[in-house]
PDB file of N, CA and C in Angstrom:
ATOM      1  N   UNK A   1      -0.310  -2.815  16.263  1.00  0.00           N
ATOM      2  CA  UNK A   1       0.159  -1.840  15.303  1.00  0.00           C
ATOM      3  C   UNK A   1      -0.718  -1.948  14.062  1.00  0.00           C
ATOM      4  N   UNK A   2      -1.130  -0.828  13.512  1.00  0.00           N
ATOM      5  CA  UNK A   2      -2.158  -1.133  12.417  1.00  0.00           C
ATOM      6  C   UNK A   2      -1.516   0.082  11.479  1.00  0.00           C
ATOM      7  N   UNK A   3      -1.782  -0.239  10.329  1.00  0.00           N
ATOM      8  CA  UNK A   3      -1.512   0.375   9.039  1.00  0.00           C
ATOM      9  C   UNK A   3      -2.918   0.453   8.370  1.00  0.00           C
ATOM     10  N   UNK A   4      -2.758   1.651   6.913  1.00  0.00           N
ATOM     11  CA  UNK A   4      -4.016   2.239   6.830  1.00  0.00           C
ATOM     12  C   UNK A   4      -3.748   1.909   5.182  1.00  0.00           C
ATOM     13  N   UNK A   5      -4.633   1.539   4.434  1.00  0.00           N
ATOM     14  CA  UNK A   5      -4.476   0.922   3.120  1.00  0.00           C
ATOM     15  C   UNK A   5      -5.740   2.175   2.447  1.00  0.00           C
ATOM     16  N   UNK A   6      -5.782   2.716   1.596  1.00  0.00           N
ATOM     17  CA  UNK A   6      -6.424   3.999   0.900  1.00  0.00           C
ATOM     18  C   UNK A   6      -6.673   3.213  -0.778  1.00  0.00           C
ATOM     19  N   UNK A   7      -7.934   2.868  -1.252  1.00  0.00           N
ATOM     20  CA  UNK A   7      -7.904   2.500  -2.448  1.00  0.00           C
ATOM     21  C   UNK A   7      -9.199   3.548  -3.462  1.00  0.00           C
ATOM     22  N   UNK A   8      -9.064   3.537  -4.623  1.00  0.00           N
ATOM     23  CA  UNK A   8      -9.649   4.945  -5.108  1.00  0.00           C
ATOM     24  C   UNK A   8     -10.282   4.090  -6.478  1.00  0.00           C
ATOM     25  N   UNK A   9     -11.792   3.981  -6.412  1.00  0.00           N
ATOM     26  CA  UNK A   9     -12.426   3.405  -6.968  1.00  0.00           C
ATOM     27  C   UNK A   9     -12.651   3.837  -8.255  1.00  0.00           C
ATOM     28  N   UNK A  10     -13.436   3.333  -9.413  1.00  0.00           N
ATOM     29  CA  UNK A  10     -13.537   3.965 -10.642  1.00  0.00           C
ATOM     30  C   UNK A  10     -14.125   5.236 -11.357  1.00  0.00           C
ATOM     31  N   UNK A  11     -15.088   5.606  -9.847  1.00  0.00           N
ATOM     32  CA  UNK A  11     -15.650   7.106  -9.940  1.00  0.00           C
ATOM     33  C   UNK A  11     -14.803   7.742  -8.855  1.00  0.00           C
ATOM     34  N   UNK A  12     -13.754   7.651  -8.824  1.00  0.00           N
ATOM     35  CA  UNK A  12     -12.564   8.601  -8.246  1.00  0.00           C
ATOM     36  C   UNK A  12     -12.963   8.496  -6.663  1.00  0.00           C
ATOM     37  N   UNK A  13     -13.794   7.985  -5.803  1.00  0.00           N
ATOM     38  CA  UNK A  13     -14.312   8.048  -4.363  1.00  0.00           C
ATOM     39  C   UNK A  13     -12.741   6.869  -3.846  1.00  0.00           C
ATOM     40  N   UNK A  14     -12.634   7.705  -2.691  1.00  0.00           N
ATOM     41  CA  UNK A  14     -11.670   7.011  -1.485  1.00  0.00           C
ATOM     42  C   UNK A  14     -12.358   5.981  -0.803  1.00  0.00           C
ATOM     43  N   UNK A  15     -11.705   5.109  -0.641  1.00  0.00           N
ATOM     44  CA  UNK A  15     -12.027   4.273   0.613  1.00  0.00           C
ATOM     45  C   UNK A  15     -11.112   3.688   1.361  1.00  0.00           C
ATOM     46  N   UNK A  16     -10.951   4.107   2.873  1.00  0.00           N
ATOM     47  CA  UNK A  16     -10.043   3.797   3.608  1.00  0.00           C
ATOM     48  C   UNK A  16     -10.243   2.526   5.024  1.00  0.00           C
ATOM     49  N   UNK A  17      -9.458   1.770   5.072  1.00  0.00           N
ATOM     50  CA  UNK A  17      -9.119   0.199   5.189  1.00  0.00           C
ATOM     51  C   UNK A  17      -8.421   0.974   6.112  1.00  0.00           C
ATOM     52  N   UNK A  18      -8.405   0.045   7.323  1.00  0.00           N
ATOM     53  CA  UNK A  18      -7.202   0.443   8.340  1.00  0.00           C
ATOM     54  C   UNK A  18      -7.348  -2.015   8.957  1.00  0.00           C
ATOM     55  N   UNK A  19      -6.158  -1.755   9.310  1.00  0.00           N
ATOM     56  CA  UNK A  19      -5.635  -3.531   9.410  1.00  0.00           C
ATOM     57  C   UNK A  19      -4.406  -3.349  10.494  1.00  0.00           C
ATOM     58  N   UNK A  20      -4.583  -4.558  10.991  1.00  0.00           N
ATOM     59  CA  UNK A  20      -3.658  -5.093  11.992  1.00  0.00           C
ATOM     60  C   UNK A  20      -1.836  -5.259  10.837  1.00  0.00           C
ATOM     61  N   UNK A  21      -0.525  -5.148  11.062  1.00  0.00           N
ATOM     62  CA  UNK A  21       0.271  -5.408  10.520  1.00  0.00           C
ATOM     63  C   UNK A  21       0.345  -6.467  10.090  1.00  0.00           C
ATOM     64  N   UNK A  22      -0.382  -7.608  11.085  1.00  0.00           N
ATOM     65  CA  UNK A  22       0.108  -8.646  10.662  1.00  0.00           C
ATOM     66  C   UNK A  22      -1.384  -9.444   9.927  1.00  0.00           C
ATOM     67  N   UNK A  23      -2.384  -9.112   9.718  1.00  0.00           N
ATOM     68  CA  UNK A  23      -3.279  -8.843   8.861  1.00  0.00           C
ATOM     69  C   UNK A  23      -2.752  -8.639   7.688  1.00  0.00           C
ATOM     70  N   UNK A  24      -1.850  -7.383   7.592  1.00  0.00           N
ATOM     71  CA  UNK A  24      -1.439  -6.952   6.193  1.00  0.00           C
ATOM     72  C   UNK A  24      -0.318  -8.012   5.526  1.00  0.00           C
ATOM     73  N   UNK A  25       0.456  -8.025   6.312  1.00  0.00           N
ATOM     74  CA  UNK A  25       1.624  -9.098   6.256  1.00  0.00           C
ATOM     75  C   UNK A  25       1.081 -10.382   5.383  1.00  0.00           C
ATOM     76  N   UNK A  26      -0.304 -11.277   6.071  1.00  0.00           N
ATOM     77  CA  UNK A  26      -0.582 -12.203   5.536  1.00  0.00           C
ATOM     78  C   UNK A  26      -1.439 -12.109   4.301  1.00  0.00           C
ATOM     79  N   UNK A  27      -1.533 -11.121   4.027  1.00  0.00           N
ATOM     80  CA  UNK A  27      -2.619 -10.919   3.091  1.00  0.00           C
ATOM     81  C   UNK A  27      -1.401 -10.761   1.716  1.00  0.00           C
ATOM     82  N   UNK A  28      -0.146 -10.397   2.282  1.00  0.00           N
ATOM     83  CA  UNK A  28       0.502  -9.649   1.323  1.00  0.00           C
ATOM     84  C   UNK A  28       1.223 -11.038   0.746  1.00  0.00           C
ATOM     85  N   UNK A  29       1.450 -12.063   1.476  1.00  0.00           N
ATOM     86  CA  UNK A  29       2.272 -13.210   1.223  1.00  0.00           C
ATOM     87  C   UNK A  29       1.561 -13.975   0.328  1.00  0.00           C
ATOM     88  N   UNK A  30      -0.125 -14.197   0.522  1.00  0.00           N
ATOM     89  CA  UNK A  30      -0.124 -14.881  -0.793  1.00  0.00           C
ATOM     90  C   UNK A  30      -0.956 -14.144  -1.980  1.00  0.00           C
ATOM     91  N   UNK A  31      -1.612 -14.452  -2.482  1.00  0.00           N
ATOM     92  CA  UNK A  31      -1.589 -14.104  -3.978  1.00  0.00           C
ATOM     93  C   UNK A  31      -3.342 -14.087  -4.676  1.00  0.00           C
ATOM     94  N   UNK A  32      -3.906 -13.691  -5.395  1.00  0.00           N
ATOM     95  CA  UNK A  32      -5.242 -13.824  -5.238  1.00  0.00           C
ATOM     96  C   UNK A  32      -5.405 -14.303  -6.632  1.00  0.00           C
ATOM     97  N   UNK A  33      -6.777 -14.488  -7.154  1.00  0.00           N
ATOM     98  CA  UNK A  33      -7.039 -15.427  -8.457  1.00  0.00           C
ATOM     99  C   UNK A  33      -6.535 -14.324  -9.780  1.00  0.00           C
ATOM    100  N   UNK A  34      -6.457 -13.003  -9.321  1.00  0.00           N
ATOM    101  CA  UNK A  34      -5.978 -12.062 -10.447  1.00  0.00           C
ATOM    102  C   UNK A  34      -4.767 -11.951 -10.589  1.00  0.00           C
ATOM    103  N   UNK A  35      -3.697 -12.264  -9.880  1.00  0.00           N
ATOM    104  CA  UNK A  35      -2.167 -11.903  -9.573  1.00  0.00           C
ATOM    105  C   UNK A  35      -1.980 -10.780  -9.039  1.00  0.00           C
ATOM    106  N   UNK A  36      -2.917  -9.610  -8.632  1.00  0.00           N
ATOM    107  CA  UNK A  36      -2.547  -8.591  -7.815  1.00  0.00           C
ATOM    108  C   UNK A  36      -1.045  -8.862  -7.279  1.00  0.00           C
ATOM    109  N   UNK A  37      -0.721  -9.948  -6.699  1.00  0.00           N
ATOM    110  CA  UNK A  37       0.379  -9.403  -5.598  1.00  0.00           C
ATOM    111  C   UNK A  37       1.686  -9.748  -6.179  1.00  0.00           C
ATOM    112  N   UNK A  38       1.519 -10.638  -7.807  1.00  0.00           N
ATOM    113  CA  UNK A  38       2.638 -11.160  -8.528  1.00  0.00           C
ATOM    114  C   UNK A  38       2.552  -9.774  -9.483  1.00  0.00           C
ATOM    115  N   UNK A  39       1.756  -8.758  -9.841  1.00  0.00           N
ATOM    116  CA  UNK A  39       2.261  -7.899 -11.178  1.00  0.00           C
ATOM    117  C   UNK A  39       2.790  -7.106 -10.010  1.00  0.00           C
ATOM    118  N   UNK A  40       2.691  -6.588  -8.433  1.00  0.00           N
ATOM    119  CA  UNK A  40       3.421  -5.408  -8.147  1.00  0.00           C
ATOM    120  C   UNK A  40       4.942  -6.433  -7.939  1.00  0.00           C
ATOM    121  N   UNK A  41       5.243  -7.225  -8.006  1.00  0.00           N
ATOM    122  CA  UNK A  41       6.322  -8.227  -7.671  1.00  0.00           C
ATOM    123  C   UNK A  41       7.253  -7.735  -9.051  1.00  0.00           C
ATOM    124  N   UNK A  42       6.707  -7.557 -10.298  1.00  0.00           N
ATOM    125  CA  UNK A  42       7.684  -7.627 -11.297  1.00  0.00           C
ATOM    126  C   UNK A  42       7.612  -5.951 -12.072  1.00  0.00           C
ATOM    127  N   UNK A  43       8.722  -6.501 -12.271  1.00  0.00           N
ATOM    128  CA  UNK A  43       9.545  -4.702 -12.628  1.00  0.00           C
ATOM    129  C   UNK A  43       8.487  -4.139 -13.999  1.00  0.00           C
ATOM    130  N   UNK A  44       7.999  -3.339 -13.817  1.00  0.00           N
ATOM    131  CA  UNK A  44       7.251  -2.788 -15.067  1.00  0.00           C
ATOM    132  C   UNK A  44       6.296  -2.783 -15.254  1.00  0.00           C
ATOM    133  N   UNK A  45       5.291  -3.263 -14.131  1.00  0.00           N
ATOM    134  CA  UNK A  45       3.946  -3.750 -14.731  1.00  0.00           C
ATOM    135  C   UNK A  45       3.342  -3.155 -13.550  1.00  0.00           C
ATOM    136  N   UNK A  46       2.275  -2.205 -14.171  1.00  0.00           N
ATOM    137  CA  UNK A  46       1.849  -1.158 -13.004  1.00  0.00           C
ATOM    138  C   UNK A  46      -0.080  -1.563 -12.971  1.00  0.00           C
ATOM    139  N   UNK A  47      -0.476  -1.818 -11.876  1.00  0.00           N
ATOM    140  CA  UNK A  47      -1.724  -2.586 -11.693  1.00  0.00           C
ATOM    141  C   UNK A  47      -2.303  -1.262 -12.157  1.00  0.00           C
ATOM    142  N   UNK A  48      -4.016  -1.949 -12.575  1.00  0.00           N
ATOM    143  CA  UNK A  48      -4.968  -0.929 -12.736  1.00  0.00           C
ATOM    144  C   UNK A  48      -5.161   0.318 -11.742  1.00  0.00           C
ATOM    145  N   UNK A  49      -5.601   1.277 -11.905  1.00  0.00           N
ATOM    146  CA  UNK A  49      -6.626   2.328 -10.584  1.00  0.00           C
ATOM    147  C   UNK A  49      -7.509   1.468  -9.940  1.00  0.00           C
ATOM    148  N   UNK A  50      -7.584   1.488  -8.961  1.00  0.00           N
ATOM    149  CA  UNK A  50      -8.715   1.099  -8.027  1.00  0.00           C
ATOM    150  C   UNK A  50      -8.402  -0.699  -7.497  1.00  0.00           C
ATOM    151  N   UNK A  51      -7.203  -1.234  -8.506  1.00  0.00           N
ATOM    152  CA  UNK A  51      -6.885  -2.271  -8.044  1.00  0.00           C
ATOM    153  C   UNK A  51      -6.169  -3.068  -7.133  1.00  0.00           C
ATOM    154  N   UNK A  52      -5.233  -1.988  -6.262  1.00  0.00           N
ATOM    155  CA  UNK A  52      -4.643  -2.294  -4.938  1.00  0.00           C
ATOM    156  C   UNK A  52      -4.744  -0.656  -4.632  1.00  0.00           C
ATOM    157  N   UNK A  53      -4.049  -0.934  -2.903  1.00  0.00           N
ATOM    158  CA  UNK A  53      -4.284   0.475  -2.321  1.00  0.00           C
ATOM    159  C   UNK A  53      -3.161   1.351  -2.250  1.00  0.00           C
ATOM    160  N   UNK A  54      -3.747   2.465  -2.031  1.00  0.00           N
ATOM    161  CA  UNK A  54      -2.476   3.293  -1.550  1.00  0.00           C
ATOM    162  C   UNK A  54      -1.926   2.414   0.211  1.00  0.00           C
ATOM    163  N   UNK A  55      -0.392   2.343   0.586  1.00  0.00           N
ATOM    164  CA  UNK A  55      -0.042   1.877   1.710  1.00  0.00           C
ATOM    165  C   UNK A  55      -0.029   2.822   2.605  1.00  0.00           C
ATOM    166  N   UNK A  56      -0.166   3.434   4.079  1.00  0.00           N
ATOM    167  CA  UNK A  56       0.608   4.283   4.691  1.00  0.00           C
ATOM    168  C   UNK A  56       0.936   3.179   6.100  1.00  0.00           C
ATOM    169  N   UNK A  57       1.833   2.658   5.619  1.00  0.00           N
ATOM    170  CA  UNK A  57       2.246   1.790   7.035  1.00  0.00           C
ATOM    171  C   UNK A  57       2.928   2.518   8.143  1.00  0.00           C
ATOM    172  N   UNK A  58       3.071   3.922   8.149  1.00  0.00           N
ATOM    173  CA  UNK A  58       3.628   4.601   9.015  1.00  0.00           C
ATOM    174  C   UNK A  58       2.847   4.932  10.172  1.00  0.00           C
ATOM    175  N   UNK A  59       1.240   5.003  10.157  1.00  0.00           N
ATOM    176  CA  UNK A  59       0.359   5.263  11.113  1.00  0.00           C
ATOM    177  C   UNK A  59      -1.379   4.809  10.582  1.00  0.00           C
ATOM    178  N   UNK A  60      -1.876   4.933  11.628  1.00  0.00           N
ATOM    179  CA  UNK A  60      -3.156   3.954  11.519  1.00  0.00           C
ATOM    180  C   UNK A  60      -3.995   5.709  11.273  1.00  0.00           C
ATOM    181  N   UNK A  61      -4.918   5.583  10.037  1.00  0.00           N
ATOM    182  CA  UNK A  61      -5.006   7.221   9.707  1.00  0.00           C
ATOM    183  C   UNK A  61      -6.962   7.220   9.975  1.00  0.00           C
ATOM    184  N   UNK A  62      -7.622   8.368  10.146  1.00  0.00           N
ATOM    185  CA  UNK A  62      -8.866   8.393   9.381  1.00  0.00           C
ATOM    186  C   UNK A  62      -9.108   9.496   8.400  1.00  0.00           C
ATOM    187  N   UNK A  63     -10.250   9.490   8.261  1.00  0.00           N
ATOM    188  CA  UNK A  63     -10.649  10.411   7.034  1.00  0.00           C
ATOM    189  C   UNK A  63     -11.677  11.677   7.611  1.00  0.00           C
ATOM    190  N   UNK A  64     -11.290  12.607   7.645  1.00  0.00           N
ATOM    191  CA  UNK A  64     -12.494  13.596   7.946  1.00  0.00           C
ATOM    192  C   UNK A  64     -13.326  14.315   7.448  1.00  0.00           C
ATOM    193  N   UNK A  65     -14.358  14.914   7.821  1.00  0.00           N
ATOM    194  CA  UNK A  65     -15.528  15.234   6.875  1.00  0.00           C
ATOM    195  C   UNK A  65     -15.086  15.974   5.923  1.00  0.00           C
ATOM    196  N   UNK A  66     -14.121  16.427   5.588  1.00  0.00           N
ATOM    197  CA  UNK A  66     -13.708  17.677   4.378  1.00  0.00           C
ATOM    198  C   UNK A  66     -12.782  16.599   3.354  1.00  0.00           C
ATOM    199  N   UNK A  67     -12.389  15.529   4.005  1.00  0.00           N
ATOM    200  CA  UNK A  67     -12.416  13.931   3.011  1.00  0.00           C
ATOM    201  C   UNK A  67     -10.366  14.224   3.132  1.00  0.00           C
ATOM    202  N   UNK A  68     -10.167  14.977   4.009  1.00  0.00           N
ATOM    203  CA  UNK A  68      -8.265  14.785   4.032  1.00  0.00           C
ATOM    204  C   UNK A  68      -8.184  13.986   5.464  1.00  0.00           C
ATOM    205  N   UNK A  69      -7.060  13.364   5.280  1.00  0.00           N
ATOM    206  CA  UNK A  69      -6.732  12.115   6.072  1.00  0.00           C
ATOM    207  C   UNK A  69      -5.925  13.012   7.319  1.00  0.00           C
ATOM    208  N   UNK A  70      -6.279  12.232   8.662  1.00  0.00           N
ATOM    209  CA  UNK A  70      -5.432  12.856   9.625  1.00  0.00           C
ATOM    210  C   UNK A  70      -5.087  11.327  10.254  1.00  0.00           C
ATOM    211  N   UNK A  71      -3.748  11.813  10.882  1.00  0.00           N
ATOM    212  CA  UNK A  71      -3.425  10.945  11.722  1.00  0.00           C
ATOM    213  C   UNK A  71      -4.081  10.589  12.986  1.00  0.00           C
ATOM    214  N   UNK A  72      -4.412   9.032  13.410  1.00  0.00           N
ATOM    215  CA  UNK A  72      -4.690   8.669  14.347  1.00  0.00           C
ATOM    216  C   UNK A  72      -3.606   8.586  15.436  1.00  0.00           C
ATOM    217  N   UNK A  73      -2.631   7.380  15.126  1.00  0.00           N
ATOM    218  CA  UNK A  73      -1.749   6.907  15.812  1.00  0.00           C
ATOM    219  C   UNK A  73      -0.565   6.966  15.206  1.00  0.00           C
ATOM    220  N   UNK A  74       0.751   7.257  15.121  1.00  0.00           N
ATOM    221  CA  UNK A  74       1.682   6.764  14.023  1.00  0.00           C
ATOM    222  C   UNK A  74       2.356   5.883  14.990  1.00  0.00           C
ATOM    223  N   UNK A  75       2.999   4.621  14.259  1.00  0.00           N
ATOM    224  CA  UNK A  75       3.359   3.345  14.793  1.00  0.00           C
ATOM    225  C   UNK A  75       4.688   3.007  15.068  1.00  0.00           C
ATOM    226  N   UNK A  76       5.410   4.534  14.124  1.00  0.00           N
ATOM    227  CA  UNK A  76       7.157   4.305  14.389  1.00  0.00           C
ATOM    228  C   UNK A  76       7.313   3.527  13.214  1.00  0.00           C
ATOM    229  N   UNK A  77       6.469   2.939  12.149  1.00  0.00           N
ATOM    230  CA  UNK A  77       7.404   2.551  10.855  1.00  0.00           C
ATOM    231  C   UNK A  77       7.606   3.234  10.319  1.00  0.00           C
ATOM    232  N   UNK A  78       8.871   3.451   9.896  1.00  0.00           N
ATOM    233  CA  UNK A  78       9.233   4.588   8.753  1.00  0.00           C
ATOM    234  C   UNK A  78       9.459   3.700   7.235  1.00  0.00           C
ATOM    235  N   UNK A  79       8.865   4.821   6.438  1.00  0.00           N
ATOM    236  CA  UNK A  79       8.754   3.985   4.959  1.00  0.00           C
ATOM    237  C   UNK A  79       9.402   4.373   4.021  1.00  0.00           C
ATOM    238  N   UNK A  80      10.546   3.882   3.328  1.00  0.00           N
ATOM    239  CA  UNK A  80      11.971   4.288   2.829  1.00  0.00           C
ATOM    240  C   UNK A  80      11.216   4.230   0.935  1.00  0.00           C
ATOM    241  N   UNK A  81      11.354   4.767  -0.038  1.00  0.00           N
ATOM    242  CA  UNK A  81      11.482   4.937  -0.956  1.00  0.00           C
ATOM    243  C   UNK A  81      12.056   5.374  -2.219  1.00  0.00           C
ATOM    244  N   UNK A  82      12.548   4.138  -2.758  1.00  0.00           N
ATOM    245  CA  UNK A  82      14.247   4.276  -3.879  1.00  0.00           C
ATOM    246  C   UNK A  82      13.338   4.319  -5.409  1.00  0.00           C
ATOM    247  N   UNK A  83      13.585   4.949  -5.866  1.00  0.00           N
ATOM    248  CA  UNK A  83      12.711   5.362  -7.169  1.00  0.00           C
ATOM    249  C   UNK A  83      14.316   4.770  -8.146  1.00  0.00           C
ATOM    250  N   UNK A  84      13.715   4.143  -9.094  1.00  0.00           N
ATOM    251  CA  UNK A  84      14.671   4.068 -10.628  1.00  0.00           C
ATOM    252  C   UNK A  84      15.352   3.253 -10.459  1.00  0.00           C
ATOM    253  N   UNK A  85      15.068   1.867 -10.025  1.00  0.00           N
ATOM    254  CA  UNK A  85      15.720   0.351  -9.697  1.00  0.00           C
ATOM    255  C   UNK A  85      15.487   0.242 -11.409  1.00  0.00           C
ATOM    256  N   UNK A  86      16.205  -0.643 -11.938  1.00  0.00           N
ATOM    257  CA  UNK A  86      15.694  -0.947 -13.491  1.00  0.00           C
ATOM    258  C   UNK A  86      16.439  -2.340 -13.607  1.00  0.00           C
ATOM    259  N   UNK A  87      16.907  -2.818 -12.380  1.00  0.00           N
ATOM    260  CA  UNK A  87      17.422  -4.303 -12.678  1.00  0.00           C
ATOM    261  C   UNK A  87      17.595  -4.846 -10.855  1.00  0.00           C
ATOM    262  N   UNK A  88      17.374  -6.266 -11.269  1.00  0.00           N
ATOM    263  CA  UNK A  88      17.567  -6.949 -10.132  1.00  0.00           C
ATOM    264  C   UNK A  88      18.860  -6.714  -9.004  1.00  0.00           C
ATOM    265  N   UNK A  89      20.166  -6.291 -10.250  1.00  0.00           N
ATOM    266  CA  UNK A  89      21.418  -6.532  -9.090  1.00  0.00           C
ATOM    267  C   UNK A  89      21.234  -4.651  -8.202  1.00  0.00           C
ATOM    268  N   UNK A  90      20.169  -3.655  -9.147  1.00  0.00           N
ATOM    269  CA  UNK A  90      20.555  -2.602  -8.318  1.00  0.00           C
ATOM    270  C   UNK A  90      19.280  -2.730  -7.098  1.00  0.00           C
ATOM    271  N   UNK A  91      18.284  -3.557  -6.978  1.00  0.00           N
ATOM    272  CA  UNK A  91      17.745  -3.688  -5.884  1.00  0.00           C
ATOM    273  C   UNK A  91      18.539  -4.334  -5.226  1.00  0.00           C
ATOM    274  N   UNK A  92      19.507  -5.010  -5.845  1.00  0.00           N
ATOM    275  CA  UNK A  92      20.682  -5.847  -4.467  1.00  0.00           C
ATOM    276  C   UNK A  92      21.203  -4.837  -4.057  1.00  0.00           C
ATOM    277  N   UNK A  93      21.880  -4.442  -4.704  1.00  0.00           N
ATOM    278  CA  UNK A  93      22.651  -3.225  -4.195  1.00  0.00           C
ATOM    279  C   UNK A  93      22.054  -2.165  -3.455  1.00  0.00           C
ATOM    280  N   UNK A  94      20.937  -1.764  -3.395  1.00  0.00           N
ATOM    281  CA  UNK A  94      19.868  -0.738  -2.227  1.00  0.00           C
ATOM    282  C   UNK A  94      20.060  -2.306  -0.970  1.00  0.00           C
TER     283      UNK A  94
END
């Protein structure tokens, strides 16, 4: 199962990453010399442009010559998104 990671550099150009899940998984657990994976961890603190990727863990994607993304494979993850958590107990509560 592979997921497709999309990151958008400082002159606005795409570049698309495609990874094994569990590739992503381990990459995501630890932590790098910048804290990338500790500022998306805490409430409020939104990383630079170009400094992590866009996720689409729903399907393994490419890019085609007119530069829009099509699906390769989709993998059956579906990717749930709760906008306006503003405290720990209401991520308990989701």
């Amino acid at each position: 199962m592979k997921v497709t990671l999309i990151r958008t550099d400082k002159h606005n150009e795409s570049h698309l990453t495609t990874r094994t899940l569990e590739d992503f998984l381990e990459r995501i657990k630890s932590d790098t010399a910048k804290g990338d994976a500790e500022r998306l961890r805490t409430f409020g603190i939104k990383p630079p442009k170009g400094t992590w990727a866009e996720i689409y863990a729903s399907a393994e994607m490419r890019k085609e010559k007119n530069g829009r993304l099509a699906v390769v494979t989709p993998n059956g993850i579906v990717a749930l998104t709760v906008d306006q958590l503003k405290s720990e107990s209401d991520c308990q509560a989701v």
